[in-house]
Protein backbone atom coordinates (compact mmCIF):
# COMPACT_ATOMS: atom_id res chain seq x y z
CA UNK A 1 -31.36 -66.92 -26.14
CA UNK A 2 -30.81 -70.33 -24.83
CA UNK A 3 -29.76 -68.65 -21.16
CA UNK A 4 -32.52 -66.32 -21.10
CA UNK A 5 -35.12 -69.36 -21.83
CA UNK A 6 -33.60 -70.90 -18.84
CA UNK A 7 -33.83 -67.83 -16.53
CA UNK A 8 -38.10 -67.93 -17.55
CA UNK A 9 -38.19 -71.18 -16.52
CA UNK A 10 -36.76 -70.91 -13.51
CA UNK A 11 -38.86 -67.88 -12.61
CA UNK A 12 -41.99 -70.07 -13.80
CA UNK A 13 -40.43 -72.98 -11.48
CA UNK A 14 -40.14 -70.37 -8.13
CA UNK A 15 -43.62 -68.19 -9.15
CA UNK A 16 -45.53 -72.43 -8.81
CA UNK A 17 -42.88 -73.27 -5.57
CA UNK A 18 -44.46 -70.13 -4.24
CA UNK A 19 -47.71 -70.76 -4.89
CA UNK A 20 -48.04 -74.38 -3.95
CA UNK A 21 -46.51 -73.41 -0.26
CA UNK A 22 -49.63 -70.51 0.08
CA UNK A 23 -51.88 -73.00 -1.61
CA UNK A 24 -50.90 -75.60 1.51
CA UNK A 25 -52.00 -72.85 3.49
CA UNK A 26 -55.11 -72.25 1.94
CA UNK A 27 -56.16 -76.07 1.83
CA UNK A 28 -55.37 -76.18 5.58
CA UNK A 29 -57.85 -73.25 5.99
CA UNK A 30 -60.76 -75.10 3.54
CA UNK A 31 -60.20 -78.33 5.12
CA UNK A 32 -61.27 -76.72 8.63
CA UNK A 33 -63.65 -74.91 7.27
CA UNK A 34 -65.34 -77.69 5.48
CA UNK A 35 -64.76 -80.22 8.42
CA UNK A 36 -66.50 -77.70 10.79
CA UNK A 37 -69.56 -77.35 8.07
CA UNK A 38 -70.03 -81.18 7.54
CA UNK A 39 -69.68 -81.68 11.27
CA UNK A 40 -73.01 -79.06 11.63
CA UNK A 41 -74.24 -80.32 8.34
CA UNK A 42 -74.43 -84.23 9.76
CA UNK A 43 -75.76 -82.63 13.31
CA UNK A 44 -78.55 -81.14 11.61
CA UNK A 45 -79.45 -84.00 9.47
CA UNK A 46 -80.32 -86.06 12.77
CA UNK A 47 -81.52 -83.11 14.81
CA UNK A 48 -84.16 -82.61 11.99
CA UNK A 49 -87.41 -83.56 12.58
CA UNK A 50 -88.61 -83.94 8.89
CA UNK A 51 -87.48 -87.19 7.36
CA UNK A 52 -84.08 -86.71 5.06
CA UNK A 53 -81.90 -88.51 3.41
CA UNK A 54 -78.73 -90.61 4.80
CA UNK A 55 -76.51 -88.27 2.73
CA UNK A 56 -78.03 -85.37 1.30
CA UNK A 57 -76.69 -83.18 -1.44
CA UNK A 58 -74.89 -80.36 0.40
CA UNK A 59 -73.20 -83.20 2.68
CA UNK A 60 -71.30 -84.77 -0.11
CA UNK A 61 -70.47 -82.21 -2.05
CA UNK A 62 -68.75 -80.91 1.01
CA UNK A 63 -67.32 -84.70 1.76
CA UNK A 64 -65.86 -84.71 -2.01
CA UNK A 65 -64.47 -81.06 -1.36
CA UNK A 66 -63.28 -82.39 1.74
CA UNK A 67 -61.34 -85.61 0.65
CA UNK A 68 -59.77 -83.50 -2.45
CA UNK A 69 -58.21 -81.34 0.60
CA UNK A 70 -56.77 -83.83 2.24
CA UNK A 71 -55.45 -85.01 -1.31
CA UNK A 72 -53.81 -82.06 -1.72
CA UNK A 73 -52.61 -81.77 2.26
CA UNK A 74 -50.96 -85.36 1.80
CA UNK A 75 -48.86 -84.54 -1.16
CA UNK A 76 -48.23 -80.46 0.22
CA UNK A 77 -47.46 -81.08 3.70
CA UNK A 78 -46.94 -85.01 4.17
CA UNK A 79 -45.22 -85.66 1.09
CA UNK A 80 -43.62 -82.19 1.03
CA UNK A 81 -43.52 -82.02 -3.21
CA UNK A 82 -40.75 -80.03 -3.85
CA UNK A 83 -41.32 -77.98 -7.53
CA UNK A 84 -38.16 -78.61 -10.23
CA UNK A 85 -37.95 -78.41 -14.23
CA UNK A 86 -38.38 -81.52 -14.68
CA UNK A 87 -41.45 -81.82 -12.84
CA UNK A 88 -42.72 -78.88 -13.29
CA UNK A 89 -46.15 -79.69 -15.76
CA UNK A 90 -47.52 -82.02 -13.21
CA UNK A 91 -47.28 -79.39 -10.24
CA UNK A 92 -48.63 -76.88 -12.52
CA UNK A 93 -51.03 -79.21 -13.00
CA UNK A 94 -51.79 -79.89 -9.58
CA UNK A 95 -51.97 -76.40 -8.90
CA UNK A 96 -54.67 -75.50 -11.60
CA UNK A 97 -56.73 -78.23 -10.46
CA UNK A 98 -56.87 -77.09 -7.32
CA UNK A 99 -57.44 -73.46 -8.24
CA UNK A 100 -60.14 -74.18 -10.65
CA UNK A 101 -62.15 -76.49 -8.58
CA UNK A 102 -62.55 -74.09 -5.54
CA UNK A 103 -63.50 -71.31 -7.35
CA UNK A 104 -66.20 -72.81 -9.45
CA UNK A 105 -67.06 -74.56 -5.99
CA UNK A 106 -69.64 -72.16 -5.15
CA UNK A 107 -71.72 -72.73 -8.82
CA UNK A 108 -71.48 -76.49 -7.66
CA UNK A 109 -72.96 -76.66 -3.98
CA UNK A 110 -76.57 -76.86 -3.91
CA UNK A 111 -78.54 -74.14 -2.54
CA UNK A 112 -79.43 -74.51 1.09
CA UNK A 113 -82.85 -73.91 1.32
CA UNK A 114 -83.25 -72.05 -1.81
CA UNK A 115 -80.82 -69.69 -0.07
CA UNK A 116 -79.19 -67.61 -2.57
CA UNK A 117 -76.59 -66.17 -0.78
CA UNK A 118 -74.71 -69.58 0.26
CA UNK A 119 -72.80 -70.04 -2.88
CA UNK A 120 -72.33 -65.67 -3.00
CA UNK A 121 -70.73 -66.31 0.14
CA UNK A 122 -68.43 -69.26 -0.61
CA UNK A 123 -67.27 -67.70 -4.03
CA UNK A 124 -66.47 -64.70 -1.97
CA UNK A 125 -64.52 -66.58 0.70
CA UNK A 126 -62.63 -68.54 -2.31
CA UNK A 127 -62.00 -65.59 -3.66
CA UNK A 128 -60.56 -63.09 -0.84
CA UNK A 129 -58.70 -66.15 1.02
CA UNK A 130 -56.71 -67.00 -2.06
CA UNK A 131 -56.45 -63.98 -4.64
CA UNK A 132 -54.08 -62.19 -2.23
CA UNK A 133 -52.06 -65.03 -1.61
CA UNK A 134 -51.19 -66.29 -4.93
CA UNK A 135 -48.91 -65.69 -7.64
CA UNK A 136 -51.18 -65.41 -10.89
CA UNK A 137 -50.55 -63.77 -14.00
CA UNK A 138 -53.06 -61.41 -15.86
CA UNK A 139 -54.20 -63.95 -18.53
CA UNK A 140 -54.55 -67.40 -16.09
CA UNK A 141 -56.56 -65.03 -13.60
CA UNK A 142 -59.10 -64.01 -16.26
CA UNK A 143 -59.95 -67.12 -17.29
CA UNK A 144 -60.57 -68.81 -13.64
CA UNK A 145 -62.31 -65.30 -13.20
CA UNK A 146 -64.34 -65.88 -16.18
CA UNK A 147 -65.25 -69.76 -16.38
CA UNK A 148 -66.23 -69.25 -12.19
CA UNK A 149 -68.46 -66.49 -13.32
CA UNK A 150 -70.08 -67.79 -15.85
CA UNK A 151 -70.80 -70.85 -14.19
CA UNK A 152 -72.17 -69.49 -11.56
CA UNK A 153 -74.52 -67.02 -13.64
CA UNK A 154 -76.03 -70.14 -15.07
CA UNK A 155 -76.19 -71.29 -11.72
CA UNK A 156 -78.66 -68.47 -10.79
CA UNK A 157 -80.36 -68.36 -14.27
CA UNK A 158 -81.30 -71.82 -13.93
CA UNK A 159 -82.43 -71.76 -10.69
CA UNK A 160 -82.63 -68.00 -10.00
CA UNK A 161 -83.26 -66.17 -12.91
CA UNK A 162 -85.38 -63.67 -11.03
CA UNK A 163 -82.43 -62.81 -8.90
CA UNK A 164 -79.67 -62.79 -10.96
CA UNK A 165 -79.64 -59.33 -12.33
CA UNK A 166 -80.27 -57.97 -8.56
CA UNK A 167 -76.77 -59.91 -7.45
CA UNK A 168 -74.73 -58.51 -11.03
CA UNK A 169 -73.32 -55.74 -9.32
CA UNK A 170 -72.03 -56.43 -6.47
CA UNK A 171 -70.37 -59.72 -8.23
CA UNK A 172 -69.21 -57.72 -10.74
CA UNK A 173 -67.59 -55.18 -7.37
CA UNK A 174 -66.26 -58.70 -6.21
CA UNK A 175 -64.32 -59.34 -9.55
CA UNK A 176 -62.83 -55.99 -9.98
CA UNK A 177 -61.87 -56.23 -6.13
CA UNK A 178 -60.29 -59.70 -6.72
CA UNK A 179 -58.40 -58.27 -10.52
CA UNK A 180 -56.44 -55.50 -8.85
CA UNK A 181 -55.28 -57.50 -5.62
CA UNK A 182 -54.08 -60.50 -7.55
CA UNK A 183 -52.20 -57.52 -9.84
CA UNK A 184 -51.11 -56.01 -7.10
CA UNK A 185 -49.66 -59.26 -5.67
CA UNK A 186 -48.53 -60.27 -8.73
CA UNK A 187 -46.59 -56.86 -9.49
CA UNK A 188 -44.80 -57.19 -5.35
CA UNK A 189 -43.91 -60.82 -6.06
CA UNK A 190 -42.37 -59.90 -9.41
CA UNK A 191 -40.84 -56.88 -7.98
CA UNK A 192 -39.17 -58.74 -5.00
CA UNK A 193 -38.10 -61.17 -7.66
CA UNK A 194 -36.65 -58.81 -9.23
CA UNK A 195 -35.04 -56.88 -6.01
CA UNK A 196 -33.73 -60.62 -5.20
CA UNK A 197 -31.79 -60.88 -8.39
CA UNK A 198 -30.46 -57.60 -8.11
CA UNK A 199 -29.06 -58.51 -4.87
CA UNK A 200 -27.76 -61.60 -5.72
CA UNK A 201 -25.71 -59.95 -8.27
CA UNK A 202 -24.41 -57.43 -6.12
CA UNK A 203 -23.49 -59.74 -3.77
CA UNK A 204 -22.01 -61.85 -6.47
CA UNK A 205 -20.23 -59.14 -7.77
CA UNK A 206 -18.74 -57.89 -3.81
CA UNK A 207 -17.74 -61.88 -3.58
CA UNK A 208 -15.65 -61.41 -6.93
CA UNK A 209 -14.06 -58.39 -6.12
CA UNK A 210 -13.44 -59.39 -2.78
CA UNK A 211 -11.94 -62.73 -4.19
CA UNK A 212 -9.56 -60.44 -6.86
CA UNK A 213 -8.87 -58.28 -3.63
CA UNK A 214 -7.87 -61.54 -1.39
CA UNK A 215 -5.99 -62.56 -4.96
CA UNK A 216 -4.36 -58.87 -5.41
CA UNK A 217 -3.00 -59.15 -1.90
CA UNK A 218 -1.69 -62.76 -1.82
CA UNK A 219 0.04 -61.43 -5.35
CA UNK A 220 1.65 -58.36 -3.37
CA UNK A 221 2.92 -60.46 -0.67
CA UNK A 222 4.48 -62.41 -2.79
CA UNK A 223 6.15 -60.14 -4.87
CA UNK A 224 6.86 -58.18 -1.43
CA UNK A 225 8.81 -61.64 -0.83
CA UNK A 226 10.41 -61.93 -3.95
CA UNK A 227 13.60 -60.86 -5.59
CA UNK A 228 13.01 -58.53 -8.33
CA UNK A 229 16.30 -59.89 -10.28
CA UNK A 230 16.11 -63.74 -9.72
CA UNK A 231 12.58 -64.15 -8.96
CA UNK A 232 13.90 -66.27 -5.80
CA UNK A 233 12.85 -65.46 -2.02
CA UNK A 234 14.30 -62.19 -0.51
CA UNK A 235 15.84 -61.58 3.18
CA UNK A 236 12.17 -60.91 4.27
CA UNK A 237 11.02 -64.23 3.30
CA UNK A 238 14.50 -65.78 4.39
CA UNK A 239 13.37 -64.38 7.93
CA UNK A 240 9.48 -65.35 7.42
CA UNK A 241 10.63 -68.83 6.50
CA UNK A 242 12.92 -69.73 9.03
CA UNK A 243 9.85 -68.04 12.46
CA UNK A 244 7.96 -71.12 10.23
CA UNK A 245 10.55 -73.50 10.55
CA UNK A 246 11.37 -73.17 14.28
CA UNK A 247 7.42 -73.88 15.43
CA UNK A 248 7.98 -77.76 13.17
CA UNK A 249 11.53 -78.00 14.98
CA UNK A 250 10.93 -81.05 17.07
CA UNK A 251 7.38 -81.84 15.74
CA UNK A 252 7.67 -82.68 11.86
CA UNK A 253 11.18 -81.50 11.02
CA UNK A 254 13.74 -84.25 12.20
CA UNK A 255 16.68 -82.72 9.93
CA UNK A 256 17.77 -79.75 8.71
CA UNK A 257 20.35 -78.63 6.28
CA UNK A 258 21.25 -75.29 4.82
CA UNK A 259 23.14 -75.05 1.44
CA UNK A 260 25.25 -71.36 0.59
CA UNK A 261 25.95 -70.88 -2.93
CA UNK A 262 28.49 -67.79 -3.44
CA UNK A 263 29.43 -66.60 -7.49
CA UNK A 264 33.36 -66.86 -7.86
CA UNK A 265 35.29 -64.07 -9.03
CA UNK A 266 31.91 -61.85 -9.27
CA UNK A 267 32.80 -58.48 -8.85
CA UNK A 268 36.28 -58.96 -11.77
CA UNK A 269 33.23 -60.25 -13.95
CA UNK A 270 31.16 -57.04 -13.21
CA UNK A 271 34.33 -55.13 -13.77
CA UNK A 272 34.90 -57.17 -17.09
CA UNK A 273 31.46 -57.39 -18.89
CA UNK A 274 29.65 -54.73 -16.89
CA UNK A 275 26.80 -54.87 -14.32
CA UNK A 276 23.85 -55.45 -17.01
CA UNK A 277 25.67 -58.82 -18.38
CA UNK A 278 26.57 -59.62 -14.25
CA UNK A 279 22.91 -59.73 -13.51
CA UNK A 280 22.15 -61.91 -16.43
CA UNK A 281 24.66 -64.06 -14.59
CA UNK A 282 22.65 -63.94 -11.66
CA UNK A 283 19.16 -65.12 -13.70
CA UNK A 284 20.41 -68.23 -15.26
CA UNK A 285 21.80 -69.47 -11.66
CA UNK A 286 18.76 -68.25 -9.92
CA UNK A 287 17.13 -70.23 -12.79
CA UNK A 288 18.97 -73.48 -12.17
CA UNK A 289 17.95 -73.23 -8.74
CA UNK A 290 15.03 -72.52 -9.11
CA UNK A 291 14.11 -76.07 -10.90
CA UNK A 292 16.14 -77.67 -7.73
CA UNK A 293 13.57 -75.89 -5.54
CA UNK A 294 10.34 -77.03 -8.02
CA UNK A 295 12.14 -80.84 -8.01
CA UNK A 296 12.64 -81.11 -4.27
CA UNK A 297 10.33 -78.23 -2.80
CA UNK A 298 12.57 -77.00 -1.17
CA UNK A 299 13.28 -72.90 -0.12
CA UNK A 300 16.01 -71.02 -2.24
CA UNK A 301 16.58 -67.46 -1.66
CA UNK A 302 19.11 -64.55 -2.70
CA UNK A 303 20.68 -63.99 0.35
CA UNK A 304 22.41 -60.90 -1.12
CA UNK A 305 24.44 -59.69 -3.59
CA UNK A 306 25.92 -63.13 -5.38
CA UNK A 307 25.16 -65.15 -2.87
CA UNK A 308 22.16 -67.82 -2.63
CA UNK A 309 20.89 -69.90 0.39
CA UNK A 310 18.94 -73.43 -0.20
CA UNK A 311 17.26 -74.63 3.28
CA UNK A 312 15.89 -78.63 2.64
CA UNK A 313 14.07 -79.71 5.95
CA UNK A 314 14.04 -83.43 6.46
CA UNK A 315 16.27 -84.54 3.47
CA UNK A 316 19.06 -87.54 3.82
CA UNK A 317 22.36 -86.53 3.64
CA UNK A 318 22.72 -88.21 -0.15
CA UNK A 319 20.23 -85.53 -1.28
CA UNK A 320 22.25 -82.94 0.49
CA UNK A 321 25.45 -83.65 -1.04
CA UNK A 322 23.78 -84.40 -4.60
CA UNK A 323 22.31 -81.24 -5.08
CA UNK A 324 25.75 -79.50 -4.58
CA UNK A 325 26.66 -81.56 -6.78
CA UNK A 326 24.34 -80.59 -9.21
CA UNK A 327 24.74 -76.96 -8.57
CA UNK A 328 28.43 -77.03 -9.27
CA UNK A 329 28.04 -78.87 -12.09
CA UNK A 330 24.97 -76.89 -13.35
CA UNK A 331 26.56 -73.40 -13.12
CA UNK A 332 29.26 -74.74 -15.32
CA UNK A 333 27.45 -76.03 -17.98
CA UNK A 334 25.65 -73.20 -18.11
CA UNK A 335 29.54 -72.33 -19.39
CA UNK A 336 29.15 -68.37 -19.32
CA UNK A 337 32.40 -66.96 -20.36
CA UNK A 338 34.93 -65.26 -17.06
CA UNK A 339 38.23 -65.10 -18.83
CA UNK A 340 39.18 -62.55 -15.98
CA UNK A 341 38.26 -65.12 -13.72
CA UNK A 342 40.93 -66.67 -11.42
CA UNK A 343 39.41 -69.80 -11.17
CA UNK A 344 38.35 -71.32 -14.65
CA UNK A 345 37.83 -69.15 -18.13
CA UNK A 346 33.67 -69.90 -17.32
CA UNK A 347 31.55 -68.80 -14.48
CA UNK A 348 32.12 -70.93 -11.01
CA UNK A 349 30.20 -71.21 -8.01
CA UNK A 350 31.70 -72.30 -4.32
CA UNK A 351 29.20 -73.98 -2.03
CA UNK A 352 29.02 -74.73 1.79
CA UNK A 353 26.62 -76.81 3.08
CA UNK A 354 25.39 -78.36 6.78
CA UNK A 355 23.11 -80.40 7.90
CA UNK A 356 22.13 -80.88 11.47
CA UNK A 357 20.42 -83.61 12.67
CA UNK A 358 17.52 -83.69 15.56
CA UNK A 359 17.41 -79.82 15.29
CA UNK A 360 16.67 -77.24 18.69
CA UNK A 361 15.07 -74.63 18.44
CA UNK A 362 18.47 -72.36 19.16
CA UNK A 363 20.82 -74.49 16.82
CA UNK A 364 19.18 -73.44 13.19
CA UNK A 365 21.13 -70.50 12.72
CA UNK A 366 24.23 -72.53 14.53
CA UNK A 367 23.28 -74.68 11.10
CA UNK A 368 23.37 -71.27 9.13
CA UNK A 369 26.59 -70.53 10.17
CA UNK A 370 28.21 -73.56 10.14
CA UNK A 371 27.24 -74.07 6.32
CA UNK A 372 28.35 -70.01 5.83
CA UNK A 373 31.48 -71.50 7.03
CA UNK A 374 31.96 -74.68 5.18
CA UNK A 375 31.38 -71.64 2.20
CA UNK A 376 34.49 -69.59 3.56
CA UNK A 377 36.71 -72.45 3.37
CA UNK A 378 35.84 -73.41 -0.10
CA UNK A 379 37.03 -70.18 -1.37
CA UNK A 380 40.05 -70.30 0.77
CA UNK A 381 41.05 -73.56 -1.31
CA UNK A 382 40.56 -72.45 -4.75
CA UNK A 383 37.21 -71.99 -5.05
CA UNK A 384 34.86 -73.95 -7.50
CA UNK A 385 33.83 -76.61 -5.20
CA UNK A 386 31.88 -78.15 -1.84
CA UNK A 387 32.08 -78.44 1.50
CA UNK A 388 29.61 -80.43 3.38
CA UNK A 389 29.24 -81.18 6.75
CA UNK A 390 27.40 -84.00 7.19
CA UNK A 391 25.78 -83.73 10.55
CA UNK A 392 26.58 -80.73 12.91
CA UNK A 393 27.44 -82.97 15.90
CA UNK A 394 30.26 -84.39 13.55
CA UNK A 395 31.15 -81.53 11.76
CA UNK A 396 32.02 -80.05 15.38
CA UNK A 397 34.59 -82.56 15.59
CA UNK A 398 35.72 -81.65 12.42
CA UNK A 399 34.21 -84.11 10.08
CA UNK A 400 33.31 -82.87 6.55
CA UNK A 401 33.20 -83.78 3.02
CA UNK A 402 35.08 -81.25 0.34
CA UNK A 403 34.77 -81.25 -3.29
């Protein structure tokens, strides 16, 4: 209830933007209009003849018509009022003000010359110049109709009478003209309101399928990237990671350093306890390292099989050799049974790691392979341990770090 009293008011708020913008077109129109007729109205007064007065009637009726314009053109078009909730009684307001006193303007300008047909013809202009234009509804339009015509009738009767019944018709023409175009205005406004809406919710709707699209597709990259088992990066973003590395080789990577983590003894534990209870294995050590890649945002993929990759850009070589510490340590803890294990009666892991400082472009997979190697010659020793190679210059002269 509470939303649908706020979607009234902000129709009520657009229907009196609307009509104040044709209603600063309107008093543009009156205020030339009424310049141009005291301009001939002053002109005649001192062309005349016949003695008159400084100011006469007609002349400042059309003055006070004229300074309520500009009024209204100071706070429309100067000003530039801009319509909102919360000031929405005053413009409504300063709408009906306006709307009322120009079309019971005709019933208050003197007669020229006994001339009848002066205020018929203002009321008329009023009438045609701004029924089209604005944005009334059924009940506010019969009552401006009404109060205008009424006092205007008196208007004649008082002054008239003889006339008045001779000018009913054609007044009465003038109303029913005025009814069905304000309607008819009144029905197109509300209908292109309504056509508005309708595409604003279409479009709304097209941006939030086209966000659950964009969404869909980021989600089927990703799992296109991920490893079904583990939930850890695959080859394909192994490859997709490392065309992004080499374009920050040089620029904001400084370091690099690859860490291979290989399961001992895998294949006697698949033999053992069966593949089902081997890829369990698999989860809780793609699990520990996946909280070293949240910690130190790092990438960690399944490189294949048992064997995972960690690639740290611009990390100190203390990090480096602390996180195989951590993995060796971690895996055991995690103290999964192997008793056909030649190693240890509990799951192992043998790591090789490398890190190569001021990396070229050419010398990451150098990196790879070095750290692939450093793996190799952990399992030659036993297994269940580390090899790092601290920087690749020095590891090519054979310095390294084994654990």
């Amino acid at each position: 209830m509470k939303i649908k009293r706020e979607e009234e008011s902000n129709v009520e708020v657009g229907i009196l933007g609307y009509n104040l913008k044709k209603l600063s077109l309107i008093n543009k129109i009156y205020l030339i209009i009424f310049f141009i007729m005291i301009v001939f109205t002053i002109s005649g007064l001192f062309s005349s003849t016949e003695p008159s007065y400084p100011l006469s009637p007609v002349l400042f009726q059309y003055l006070i018509t004229f300074i309520v314009g500009s009024a209204y053109y100071y706070l429309l078009d100067f000003k530039k009022v801009i319509v909102t909730a919360s000031n929405y009684k005053k413009m409504k307001l300063l709408f009906s003000f306006f709307i009322f006193y120009f079309f019971n303007l005709a019933a208050l300008l003197p007669f020229i010359e006994e001339n009848l047909y002066h205020p018929i013809f203002i009321y008329s202009l009023i009438l045609l110049s701004a029924i089209p234009l604005l944005v009334i509804t059924k009940i506010e339009l019969l009552i401006l109709l009404s109060i205008s015509c009424i006092m205007l009738g008196f208007r004649f009767q008082a002054e008239h009478e003889s006339l008045l019944s001779t000018q009913m018709i054609p007044l009465g023409i003038l109303l029913l003209i005025s009814f069905f175009i304000s309607r008819h205005t009144h029905f197109a406004y509300m209908r292109s309101l309504g056509l508005l809406k309708n595409m604003e919710e279409e479009v709304r709707i097209l941006r939030n399928k086209t966000a659950f699209l964009k969404e869909a597709i980021r989600q089927l990259e990703l799992e296109n990237k991920l490893d079904p088992l583990t939930n850890l990066y695959n080859r394909r973003a192994y490859n997709d990671y490392l065309l992004d590395l080499q374009e920050g080789i040089g620029k904001t990577i400084h370091s690099f350093s690859v860490i291979m983590v290989d399961v001992d003894c895998f294949k006697l534990y698949n033999d053992t306890y069966g593949h089902v209870k081997g890829d369990e294995v698999l989860v809780k050590i793609g699990g520990l390292l996946n909280s070293i890649s949240e910690e130190f945002g790092c990438f960690v993929g399944r490189f294949g099989g048992e064997e995972f990759v960690i690639m740290l850009p611009n990390e100190c070589n203390k990090v480096v050799e602390s996180i195989c510490c951590r993995i060796k340590v971690g895996v055991f803890k995690l103290n999964i049974q192997h008793l056909s294990s030649t190693v240890d009666k509990v799951v192992t892991v043998s790591i090789g790691a490398c890190t190569m400082a001021t990396p070229q472009l050419e010398d990451v997979h150098e990196c790879i392979r070095e750290a692939d190697g450093a793996l190799y010659r952990v399992k030659e020793s036993g297994r269940n341990g580390y090899e790092y190679r601290r920087e690749f210059e020095a590891a090519k002269s054979g310095t390294s770090i084994v654990k």
